[in-house]
C-alpha atoms as a PDB file:
ATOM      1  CA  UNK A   1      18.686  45.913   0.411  1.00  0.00           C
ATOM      2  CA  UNK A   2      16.707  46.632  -2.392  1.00  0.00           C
ATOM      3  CA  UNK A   3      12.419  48.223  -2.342  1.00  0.00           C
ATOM      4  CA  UNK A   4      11.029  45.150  -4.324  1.00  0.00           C
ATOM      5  CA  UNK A   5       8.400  43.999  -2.939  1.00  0.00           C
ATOM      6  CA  UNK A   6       9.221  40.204  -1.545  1.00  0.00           C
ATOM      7  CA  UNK A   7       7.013  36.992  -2.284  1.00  0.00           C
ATOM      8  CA  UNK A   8       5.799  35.522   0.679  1.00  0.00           C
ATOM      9  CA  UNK A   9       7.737  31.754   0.593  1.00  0.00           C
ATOM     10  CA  UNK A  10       5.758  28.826  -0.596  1.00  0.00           C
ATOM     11  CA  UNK A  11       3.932  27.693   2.792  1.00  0.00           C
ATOM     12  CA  UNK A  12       5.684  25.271   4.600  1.00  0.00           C
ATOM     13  CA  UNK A  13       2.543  23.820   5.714  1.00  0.00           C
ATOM     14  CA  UNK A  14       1.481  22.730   2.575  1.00  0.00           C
ATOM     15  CA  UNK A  15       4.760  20.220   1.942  1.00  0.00           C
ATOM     16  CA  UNK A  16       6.370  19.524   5.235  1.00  0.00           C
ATOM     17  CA  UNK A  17       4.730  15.787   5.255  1.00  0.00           C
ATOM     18  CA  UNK A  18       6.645  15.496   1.866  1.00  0.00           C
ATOM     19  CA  UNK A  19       9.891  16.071   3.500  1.00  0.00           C
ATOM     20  CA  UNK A  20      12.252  13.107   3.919  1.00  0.00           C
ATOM     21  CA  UNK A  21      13.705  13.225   7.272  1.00  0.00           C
ATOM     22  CA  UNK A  22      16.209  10.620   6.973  1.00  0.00           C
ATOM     23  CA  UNK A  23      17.523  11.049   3.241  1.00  0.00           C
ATOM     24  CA  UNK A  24      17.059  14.709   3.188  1.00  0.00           C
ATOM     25  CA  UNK A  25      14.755  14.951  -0.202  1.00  0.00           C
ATOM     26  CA  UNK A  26      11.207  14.875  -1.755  1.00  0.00           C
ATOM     27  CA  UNK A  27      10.410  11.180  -2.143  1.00  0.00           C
ATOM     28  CA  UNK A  28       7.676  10.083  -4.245  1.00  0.00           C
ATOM     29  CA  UNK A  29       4.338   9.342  -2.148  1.00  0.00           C
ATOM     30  CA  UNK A  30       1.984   6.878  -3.319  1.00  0.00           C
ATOM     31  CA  UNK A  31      -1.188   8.783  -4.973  1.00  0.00           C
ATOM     32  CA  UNK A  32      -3.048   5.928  -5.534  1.00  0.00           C
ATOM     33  CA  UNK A  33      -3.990   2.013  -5.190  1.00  0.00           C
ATOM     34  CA  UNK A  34      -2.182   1.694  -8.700  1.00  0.00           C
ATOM     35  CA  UNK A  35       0.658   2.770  -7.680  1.00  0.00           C
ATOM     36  CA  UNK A  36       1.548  -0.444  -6.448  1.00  0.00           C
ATOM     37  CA  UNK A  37       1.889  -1.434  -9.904  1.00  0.00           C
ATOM     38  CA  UNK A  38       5.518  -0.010  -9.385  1.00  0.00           C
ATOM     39  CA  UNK A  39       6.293  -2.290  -6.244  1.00  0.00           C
ATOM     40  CA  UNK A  40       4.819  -5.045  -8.219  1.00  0.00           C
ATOM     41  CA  UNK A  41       7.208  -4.469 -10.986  1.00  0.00           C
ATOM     42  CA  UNK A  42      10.435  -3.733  -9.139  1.00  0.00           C
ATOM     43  CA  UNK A  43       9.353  -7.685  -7.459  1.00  0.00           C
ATOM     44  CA  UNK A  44       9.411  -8.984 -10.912  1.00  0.00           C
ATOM     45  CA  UNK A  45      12.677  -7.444 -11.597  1.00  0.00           C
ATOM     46  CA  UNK A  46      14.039  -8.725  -8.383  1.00  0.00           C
ATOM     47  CA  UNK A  47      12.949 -12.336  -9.380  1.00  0.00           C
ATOM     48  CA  UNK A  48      15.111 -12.145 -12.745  1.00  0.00           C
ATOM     49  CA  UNK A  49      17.898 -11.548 -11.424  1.00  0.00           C
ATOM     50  CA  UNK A  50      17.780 -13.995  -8.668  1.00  0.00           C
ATOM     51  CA  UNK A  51      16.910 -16.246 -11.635  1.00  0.00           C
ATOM     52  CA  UNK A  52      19.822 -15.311 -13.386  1.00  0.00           C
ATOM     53  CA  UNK A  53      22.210 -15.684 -10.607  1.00  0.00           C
ATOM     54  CA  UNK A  54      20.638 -19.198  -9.756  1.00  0.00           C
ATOM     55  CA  UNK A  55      21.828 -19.625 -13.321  1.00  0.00           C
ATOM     56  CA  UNK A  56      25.179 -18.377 -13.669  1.00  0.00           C
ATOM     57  CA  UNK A  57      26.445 -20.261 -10.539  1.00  0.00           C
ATOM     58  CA  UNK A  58      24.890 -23.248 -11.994  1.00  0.00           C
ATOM     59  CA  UNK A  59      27.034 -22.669 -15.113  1.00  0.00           C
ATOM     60  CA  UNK A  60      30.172 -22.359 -12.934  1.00  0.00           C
ATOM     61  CA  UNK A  61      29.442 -25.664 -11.791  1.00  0.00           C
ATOM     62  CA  UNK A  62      29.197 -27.003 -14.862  1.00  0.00           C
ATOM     63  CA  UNK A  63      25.333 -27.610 -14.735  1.00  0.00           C
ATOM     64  CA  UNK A  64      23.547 -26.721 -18.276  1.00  0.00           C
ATOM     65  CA  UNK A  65      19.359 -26.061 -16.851  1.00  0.00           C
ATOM     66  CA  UNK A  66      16.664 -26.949 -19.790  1.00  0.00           C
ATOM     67  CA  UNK A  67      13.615 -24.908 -19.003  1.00  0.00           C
ATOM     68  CA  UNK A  68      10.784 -27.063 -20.070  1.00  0.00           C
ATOM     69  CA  UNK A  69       8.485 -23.872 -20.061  1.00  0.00           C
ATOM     70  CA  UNK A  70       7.857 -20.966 -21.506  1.00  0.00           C
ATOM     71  CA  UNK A  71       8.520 -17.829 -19.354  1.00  0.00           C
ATOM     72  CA  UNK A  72       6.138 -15.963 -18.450  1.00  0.00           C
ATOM     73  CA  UNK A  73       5.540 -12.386 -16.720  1.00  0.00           C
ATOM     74  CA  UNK A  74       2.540 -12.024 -13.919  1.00  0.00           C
ATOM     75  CA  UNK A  75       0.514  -9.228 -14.565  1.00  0.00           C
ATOM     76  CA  UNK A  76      -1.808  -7.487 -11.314  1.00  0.00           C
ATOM     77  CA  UNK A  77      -5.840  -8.600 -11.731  1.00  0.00           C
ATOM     78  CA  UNK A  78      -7.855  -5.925 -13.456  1.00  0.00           C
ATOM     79  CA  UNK A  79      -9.247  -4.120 -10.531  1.00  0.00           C
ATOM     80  CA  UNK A  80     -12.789  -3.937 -11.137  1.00  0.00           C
ATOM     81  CA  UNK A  81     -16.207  -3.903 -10.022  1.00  0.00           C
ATOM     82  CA  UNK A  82     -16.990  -7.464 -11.275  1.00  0.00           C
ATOM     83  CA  UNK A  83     -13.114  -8.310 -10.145  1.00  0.00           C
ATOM     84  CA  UNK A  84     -14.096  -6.952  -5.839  1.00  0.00           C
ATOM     85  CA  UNK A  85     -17.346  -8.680  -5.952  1.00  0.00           C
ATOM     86  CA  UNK A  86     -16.240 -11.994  -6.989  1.00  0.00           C
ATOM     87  CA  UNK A  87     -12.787 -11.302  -4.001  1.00  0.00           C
ATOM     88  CA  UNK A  88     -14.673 -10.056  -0.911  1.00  0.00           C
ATOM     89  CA  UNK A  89     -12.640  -8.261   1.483  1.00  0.00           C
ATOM     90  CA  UNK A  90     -12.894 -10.474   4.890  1.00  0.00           C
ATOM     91  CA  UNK A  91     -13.629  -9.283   8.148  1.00  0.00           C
ATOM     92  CA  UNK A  92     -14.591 -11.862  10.459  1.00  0.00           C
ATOM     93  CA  UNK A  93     -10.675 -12.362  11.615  1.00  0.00           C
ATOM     94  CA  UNK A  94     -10.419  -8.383  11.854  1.00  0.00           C
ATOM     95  CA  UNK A  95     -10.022  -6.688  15.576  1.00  0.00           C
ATOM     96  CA  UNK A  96     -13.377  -4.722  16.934  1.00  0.00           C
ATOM     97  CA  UNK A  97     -10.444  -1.605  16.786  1.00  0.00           C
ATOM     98  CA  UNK A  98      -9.740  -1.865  13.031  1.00  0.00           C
ATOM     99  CA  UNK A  99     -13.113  -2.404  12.170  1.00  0.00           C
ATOM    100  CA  UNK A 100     -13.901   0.808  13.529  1.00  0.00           C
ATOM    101  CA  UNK A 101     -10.888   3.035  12.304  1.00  0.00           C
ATOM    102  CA  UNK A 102     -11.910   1.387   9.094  1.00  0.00           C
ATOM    103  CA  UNK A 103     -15.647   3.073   9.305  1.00  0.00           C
ATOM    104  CA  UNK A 104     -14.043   6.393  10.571  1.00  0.00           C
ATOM    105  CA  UNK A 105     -11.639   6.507   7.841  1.00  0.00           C
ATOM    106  CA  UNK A 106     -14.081   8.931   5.975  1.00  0.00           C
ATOM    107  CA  UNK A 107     -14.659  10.934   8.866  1.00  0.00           C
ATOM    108  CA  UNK A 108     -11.048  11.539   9.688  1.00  0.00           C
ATOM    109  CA  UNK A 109     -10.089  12.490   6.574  1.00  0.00           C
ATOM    110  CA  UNK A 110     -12.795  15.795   7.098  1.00  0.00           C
ATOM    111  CA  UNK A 111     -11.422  16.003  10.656  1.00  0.00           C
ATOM    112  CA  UNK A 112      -7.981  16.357   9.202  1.00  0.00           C
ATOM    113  CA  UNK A 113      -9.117  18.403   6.024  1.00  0.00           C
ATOM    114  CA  UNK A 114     -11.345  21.043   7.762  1.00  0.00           C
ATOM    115  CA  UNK A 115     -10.889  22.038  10.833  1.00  0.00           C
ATOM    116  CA  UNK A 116     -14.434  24.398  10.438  1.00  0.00           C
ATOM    117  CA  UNK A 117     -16.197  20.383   9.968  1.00  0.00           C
ATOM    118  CA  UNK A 118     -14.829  19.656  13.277  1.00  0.00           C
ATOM    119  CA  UNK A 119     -17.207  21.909  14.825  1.00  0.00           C
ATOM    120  CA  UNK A 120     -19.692  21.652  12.645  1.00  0.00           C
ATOM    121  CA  UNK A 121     -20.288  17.788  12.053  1.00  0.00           C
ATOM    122  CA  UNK A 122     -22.677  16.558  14.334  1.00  0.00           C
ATOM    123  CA  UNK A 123     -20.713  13.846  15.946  1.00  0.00           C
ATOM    124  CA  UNK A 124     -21.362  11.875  19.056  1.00  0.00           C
ATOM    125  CA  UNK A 125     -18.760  12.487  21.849  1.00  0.00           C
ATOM    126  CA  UNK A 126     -17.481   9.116  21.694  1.00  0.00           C
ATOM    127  CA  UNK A 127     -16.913   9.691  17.664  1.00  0.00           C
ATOM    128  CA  UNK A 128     -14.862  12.902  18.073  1.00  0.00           C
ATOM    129  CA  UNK A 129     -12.887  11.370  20.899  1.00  0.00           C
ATOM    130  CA  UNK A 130     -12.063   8.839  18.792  1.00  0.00           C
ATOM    131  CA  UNK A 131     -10.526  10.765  15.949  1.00  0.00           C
ATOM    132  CA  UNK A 132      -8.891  13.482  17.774  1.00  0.00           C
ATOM    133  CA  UNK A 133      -7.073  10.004  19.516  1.00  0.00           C
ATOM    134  CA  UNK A 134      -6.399   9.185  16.121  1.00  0.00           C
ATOM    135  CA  UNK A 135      -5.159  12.075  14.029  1.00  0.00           C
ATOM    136  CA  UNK A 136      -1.930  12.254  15.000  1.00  0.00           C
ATOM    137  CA  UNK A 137      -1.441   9.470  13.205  1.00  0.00           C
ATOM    138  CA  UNK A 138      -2.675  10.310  10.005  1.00  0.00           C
ATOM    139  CA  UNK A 139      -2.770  13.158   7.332  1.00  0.00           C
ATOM    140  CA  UNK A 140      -4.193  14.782   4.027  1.00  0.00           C
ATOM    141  CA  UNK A 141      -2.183  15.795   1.562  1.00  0.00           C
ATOM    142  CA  UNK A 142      -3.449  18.819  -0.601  1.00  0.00           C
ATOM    143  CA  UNK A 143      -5.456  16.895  -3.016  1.00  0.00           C
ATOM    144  CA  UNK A 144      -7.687  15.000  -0.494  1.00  0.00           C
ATOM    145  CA  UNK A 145      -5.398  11.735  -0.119  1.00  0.00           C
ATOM    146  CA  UNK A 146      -4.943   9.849   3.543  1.00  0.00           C
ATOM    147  CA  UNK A 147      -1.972   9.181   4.766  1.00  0.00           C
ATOM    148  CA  UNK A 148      -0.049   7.152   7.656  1.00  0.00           C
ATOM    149  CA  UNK A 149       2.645   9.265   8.982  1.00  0.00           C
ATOM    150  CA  UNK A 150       5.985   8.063   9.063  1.00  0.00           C
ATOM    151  CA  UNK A 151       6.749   6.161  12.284  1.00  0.00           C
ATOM    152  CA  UNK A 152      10.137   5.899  12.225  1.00  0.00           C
ATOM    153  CA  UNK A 153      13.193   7.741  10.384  1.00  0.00           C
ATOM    154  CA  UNK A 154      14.113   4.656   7.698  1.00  0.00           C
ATOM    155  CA  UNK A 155      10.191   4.442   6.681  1.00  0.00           C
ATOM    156  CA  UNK A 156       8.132   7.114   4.885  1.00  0.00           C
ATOM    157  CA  UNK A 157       4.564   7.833   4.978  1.00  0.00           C
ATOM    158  CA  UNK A 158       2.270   5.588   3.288  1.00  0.00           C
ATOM    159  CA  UNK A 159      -1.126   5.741   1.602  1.00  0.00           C
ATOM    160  CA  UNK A 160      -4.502   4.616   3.727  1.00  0.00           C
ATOM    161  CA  UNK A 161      -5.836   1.776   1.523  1.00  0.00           C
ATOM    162  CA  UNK A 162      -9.906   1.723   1.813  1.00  0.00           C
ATOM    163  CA  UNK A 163     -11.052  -1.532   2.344  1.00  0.00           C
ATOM    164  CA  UNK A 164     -12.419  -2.490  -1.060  1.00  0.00           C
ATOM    165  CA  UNK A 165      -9.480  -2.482  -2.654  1.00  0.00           C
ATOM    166  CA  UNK A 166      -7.051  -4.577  -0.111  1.00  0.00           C
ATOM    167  CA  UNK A 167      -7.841  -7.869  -1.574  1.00  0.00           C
ATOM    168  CA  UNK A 168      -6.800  -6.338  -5.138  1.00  0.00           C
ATOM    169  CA  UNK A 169      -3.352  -5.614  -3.612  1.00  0.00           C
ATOM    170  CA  UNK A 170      -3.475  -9.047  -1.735  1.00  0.00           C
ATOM    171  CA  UNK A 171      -3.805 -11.001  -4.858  1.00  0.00           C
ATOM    172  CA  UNK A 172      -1.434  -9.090  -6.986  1.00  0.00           C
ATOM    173  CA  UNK A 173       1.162  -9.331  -3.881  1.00  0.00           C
ATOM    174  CA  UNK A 174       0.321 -13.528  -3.434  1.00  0.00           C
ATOM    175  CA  UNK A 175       1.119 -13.698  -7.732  1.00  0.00           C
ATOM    176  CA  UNK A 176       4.481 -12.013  -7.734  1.00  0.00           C
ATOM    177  CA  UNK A 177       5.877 -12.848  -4.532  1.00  0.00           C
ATOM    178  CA  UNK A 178       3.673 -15.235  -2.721  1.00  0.00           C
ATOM    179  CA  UNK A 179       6.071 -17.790  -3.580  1.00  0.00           C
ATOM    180  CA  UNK A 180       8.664 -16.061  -1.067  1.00  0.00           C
ATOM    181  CA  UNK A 181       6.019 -16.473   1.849  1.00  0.00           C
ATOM    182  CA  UNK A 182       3.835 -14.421   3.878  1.00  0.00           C
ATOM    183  CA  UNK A 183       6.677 -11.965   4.911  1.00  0.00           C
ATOM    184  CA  UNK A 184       7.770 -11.163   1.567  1.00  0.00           C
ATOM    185  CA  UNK A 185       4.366 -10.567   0.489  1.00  0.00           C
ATOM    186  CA  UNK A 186       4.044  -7.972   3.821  1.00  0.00           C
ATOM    187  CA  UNK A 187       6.921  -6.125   3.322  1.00  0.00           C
ATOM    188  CA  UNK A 188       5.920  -5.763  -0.518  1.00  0.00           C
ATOM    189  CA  UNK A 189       2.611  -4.110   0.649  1.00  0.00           C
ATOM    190  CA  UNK A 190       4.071  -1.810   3.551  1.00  0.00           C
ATOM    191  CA  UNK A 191       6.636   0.096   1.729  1.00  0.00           C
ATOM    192  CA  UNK A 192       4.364   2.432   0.262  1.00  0.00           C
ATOM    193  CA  UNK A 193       0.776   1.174   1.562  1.00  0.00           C
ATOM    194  CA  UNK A 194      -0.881   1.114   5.102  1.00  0.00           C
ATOM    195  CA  UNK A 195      -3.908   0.032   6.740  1.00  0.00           C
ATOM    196  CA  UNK A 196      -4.546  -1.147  10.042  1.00  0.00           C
ATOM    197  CA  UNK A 197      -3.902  -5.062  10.545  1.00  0.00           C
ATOM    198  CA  UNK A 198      -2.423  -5.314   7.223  1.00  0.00           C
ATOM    199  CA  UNK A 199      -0.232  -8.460   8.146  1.00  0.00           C
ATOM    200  CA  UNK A 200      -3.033 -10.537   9.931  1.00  0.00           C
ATOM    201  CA  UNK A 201      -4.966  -9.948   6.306  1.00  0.00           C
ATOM    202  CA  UNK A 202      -2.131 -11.604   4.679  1.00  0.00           C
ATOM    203  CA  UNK A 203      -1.853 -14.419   6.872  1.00  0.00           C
ATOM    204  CA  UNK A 204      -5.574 -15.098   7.060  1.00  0.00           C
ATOM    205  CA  UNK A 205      -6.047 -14.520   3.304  1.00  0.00           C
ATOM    206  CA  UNK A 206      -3.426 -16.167   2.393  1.00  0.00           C
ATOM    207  CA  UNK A 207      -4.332 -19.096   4.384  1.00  0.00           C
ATOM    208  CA  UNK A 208      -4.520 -22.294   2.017  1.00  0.00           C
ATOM    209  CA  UNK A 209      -7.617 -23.444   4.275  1.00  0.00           C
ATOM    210  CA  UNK A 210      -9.566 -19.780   4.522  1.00  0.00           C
ATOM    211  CA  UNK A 211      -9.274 -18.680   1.208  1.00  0.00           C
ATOM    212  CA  UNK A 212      -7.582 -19.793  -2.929  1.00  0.00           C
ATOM    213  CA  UNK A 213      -6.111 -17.294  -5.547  1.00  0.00           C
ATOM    214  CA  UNK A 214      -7.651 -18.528  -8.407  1.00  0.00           C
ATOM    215  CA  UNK A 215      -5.895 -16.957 -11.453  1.00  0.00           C
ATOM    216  CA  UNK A 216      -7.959 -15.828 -14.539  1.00  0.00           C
ATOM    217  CA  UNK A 217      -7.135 -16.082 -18.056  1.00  0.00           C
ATOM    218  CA  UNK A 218      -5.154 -12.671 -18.451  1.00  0.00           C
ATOM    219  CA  UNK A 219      -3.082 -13.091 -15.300  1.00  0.00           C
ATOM    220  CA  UNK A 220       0.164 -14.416 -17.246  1.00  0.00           C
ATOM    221  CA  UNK A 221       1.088 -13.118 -20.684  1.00  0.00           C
ATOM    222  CA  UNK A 222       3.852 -13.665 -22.579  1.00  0.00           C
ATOM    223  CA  UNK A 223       7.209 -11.537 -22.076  1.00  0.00           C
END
């Protein structure tokens, strides 16, 4: 064995939650809201070719379709100030229980970050109970981000969505696939994306009688 003097490893600790169990490599973790931009896109993809398979047996049939329309490719809402004010994020159909992991979301992400905070933060016993319950669950990643641990070995982890931007991904999930129905939409959201309740938010959102998608005038441009 040779004298040189060894580098220590790179720390296990700070990429084990990267590690996918079931396919054996680093899969890409969502970093961001935006990211869905990349689920949204794979949809529209999706929709083509089920479009173009529609077609093609049609053809072998000896049916000719005429589109009467131009077609057209949904884009997401611009996710803006102006945009979240004029889509507020509903509650009232929410459980007690996600309405409070939703106000401790900031908290647990120090709890998980820091472990000096922990003893620090002046907390009430009830508070700290709660989030040591909790955070398990959940954890950061080296750059501050929130994460839902895997739950299962054919799932990954998937980023914490704070609740000002879950009607954003609502909307943009209702325009490409809405048309599929409310499970489509779900599983669209949950591959990459978590937050407590997210299915009864679809349903109630969606929800012809609680709540519209009106579209604006950028929401369809041409191919």
């Amino acid at each position: 064995m040779g004298d040189g003097i060894l580098k220590e490893p790179y720390p296990f600790e700070n990429f084990k939650d990267e590690i996918d169990n079931h396919r054996g490599y680093l899969f890409e973790l969502a970093k961001c809201v935006e990211d869905f931009e990349d689920e949204l896109h794979e949809a529209w993809i999706e929709a083509k070719v089920d479009e173009e398979v529609r077609e093609n047996a049609l053809k072998l049939r000896g049916i000719e379709r005429v589109d009467t329309f131009v077609q057209l490719k949904v884009f997401p809402p611009r996710l803006t100030e102006e945009w979240s004010d004029d889509h507020p994020y509903k509650e009232k159909h929410r459980s007690d229980f996600a309405k409070n992991l939703d106000d401790h979301l900031e908290d647990l992400k120090k709890w998980l970050a820091d472990e000096d905070w922990q003893e620090s933060a002046s907390l009430e016993h009830s508070d700290c109970k709660f989030l040591a319950k909790q955070s398990p669950k959940f954890f950061v990643d080296r750059n501050g981000r929130l994460y839902r641990r895997n739950e299962n070995l054919e799932g990954q982890h998937r980023l914490v969505i704070p609740k000002e931007k879950r009607m954003w991904m609502i909307t943009a999930a209702h325009d490409y696939v809405g048309h599929k129905g409310m499970y489509a939409m779900e599983s669209l959201l949950k591959k990459r994306f978590w937050w407590l309740e997210l299915e009864n938010d679809v349903q109630c959102t969606t929800n012809t009688d609680t709540y519209t998608f009106p579209l604006s005038e950028d929401t369809y441009r041409h191919l």
